[in-house]
Protein backbone atom coordinates (compact mmCIF):
# COMPACT_ATOMS: atom_id res chain seq x y z
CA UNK A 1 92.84 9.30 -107.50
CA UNK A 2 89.93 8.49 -105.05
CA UNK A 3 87.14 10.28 -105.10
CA UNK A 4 86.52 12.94 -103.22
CA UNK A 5 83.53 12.95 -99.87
CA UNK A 6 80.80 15.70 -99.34
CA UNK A 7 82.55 16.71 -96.72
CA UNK A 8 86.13 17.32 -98.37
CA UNK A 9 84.33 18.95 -101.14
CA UNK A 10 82.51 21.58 -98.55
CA UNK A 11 85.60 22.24 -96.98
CA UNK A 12 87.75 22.53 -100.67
CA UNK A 13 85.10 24.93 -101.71
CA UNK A 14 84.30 26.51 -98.34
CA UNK A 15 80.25 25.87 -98.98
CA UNK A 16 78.06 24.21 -96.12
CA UNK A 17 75.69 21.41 -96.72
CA UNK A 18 72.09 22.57 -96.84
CA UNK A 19 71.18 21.88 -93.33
CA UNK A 20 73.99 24.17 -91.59
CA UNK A 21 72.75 27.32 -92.82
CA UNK A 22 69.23 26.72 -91.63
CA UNK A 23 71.02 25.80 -88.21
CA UNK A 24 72.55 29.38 -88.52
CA UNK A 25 69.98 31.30 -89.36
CA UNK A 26 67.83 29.10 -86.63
CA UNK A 27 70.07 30.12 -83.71
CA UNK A 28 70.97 33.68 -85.02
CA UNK A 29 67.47 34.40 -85.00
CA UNK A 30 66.67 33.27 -81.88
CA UNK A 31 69.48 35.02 -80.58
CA UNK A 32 68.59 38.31 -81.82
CA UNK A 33 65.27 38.02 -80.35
CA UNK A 34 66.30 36.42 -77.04
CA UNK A 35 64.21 38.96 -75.27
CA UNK A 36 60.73 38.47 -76.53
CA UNK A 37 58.16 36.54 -74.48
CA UNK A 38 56.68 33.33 -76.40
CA UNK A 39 53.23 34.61 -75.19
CA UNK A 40 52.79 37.84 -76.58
CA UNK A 41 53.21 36.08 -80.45
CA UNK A 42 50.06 35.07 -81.66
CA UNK A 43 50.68 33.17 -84.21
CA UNK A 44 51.36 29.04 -83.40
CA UNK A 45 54.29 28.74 -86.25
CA UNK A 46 56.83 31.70 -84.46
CA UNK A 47 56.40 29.74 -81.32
CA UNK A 48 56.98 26.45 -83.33
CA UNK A 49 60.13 28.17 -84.56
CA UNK A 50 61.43 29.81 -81.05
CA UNK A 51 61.32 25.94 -79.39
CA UNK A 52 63.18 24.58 -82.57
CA UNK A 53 65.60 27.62 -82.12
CA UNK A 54 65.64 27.11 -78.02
CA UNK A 55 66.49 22.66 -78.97
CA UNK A 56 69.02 23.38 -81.44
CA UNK A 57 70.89 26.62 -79.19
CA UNK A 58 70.37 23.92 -76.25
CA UNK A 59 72.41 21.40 -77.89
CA UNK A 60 75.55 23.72 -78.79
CA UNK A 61 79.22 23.14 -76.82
CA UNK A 62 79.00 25.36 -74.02
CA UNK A 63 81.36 27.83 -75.28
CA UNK A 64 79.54 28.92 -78.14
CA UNK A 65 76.59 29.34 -76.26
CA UNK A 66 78.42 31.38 -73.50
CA UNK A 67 78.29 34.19 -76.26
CA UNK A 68 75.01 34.11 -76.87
CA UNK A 69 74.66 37.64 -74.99
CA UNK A 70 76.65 39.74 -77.92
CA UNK A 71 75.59 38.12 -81.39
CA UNK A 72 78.72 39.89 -83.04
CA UNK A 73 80.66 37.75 -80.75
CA UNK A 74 78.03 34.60 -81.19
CA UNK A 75 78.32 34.16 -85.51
CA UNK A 76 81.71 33.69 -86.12
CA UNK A 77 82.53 30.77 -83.90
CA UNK A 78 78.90 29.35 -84.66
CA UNK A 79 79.84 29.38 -88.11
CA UNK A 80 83.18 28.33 -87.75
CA UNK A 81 81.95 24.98 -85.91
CA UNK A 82 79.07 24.30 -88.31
CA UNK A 83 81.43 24.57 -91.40
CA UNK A 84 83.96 21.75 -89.71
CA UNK A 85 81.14 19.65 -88.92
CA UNK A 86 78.48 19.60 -92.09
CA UNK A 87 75.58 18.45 -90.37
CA UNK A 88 73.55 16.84 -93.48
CA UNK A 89 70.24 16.76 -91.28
CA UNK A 90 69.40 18.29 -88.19
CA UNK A 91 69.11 14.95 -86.58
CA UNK A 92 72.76 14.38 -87.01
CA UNK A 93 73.12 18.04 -85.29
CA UNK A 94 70.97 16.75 -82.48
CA UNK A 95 73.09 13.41 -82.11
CA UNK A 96 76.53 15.39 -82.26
CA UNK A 97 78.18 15.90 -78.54
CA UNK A 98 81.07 17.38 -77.97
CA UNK A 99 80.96 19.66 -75.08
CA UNK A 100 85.00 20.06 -74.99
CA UNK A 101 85.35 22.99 -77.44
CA UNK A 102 87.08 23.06 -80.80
């Protein structure tokens, strides 16, 4: 029996790799707070985080992103697509393009 990859054990035990739930909660964030203007934070880290949110959401297939306007609609395809995929860092989410849709 060969042994088995990180990704076929993810998938067997339905778990993501580390870097796919920070993705998540990345994007789900940003989503939820869509709305707020960048200039009224004061601090320089929630800016830091809104333009990591804005380059990851930026680099999702178009149809996830066209639900960005009801989050209810938004999570379960995001998490559906970063479960198949198991990014393992988020430069291998950045490198990932596939604009055609699951």
């Amino acid at each position: 029996m060969e042994p088995e990859t990180l990704l076929e054990i993810h998938l067997k035990e339905k778990t993501f790799p580390l870097m796919s739930p920070y993705i998540l909660s990345l994007l789900i964030c940003l989503v939820n707070n869509i709305n707020l203007e960048i200039y009224n934070i004061n601090t320089r880290h929630r800016s830091i985080l809104r333009l990591s949110g804005l380059k990851a959401f930026n680099h999702l297939p178009r149809h996830i992103k066209s639900l960005a306007n009801d989050i209810k609609s938004f999570k379960t395809p995001l998490k559906r697509f970063l479960y198949h995929h198991s990014f393992y860092s988020i430069e291998e989410y950045y490198e990932y393009n596939d604009d055609k849709g699951m």
